[in-house]
Protein backbone atom coordinates (compact mmCIF):
# COMPACT_ATOMS: atom_id res chain seq x y z
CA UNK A 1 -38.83 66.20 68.33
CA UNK A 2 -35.83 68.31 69.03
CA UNK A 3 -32.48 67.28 69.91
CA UNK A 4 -32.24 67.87 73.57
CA UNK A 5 -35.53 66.30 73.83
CA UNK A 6 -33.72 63.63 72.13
CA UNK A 7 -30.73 63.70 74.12
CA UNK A 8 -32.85 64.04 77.71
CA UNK A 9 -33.84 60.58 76.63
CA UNK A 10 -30.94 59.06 76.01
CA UNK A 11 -29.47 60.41 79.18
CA UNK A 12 -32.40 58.94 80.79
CA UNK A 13 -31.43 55.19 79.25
CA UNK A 14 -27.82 55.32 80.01
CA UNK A 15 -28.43 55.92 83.48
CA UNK A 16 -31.00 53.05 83.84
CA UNK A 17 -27.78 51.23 82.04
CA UNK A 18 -25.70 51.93 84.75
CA UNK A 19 -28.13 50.98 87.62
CA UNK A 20 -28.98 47.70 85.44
CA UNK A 21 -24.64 46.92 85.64
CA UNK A 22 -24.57 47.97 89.54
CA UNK A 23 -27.27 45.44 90.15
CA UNK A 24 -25.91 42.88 88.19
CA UNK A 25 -22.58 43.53 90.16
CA UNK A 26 -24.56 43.18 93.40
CA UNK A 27 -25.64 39.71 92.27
CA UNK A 28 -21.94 38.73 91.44
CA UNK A 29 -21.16 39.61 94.84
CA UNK A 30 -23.68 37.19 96.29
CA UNK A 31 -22.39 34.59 93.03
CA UNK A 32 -19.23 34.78 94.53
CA UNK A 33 -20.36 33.84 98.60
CA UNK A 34 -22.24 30.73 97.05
CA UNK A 35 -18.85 30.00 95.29
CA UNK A 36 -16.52 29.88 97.74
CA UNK A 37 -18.46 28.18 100.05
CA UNK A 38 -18.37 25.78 98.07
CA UNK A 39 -15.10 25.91 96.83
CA UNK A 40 -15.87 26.74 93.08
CA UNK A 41 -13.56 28.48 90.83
CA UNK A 42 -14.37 32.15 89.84
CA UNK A 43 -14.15 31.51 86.04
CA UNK A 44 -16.02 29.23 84.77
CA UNK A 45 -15.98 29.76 80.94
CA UNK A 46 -18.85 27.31 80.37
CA UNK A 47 -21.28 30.05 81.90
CA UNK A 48 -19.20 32.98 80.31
CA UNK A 49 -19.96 31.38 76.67
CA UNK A 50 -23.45 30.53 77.45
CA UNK A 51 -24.19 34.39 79.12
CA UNK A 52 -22.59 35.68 75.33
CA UNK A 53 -24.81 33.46 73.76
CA UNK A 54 -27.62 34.04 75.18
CA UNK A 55 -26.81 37.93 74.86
CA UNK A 56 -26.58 37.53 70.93
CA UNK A 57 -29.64 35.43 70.88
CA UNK A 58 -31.25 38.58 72.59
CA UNK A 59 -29.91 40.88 69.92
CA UNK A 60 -31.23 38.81 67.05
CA UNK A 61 -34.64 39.37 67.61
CA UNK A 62 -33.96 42.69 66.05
CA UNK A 63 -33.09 41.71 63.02
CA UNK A 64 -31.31 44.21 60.60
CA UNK A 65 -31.21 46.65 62.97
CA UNK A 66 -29.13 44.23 65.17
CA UNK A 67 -26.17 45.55 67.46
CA UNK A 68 -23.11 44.53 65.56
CA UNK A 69 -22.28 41.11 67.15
CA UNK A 70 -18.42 42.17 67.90
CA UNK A 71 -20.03 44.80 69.86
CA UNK A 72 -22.07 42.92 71.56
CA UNK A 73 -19.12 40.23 72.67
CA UNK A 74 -17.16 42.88 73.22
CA UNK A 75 -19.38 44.18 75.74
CA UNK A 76 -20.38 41.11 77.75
CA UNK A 77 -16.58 40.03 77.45
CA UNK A 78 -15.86 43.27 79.87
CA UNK A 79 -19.13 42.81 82.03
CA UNK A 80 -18.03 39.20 82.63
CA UNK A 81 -14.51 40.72 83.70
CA UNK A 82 -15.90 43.25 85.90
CA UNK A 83 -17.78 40.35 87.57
CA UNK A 84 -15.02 38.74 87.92
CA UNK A 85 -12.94 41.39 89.83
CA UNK A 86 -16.17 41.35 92.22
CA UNK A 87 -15.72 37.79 92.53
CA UNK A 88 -12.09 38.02 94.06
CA UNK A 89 -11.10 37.08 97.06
């Protein structure tokens, strides 16, 4: 396999990346109707741990050729905040 090929690929899985966080942003939206109708708070670090967790459960299945877990916090650390900022109001 060549490069681009290579490259077309991964171009083709970061996009489906990006369509997989504006969904999941569409969903915070609705998160955030159900929450202030009934008067929740936007944070609500209980569910914030248990989403990491759950995401470096998901990257343990693979083993040695694991994600660094840093990275993987990292990451869900900053999609958590940019649900939060769609959870404003």
């Amino acid at each position: 396999m060549k490069i681009n090929e290579i490259r077309r690929k991964i171009d083709i899985i970061d996009k489906n990346v990006i369509n997989l966080l504006f969904k999941r942003k569409e969903l915070a939206r609705k998160i955030s109707k159900i929450k202030k109708s009934k008067n929740m708070e936007i944070v609500q670090k209980d569910r914030e741990k248990e989403v990491i967790e759950k995401a470096n459960n998901c990257n343990e299945r693979y083993g040695k050729d694991k994600l660094s877990p840093l990275f993987i916090n990292n990451l869900f650390k900053q999609i958590i905040k940019e649900s939060r900022k769609v959870q404003r109001w």
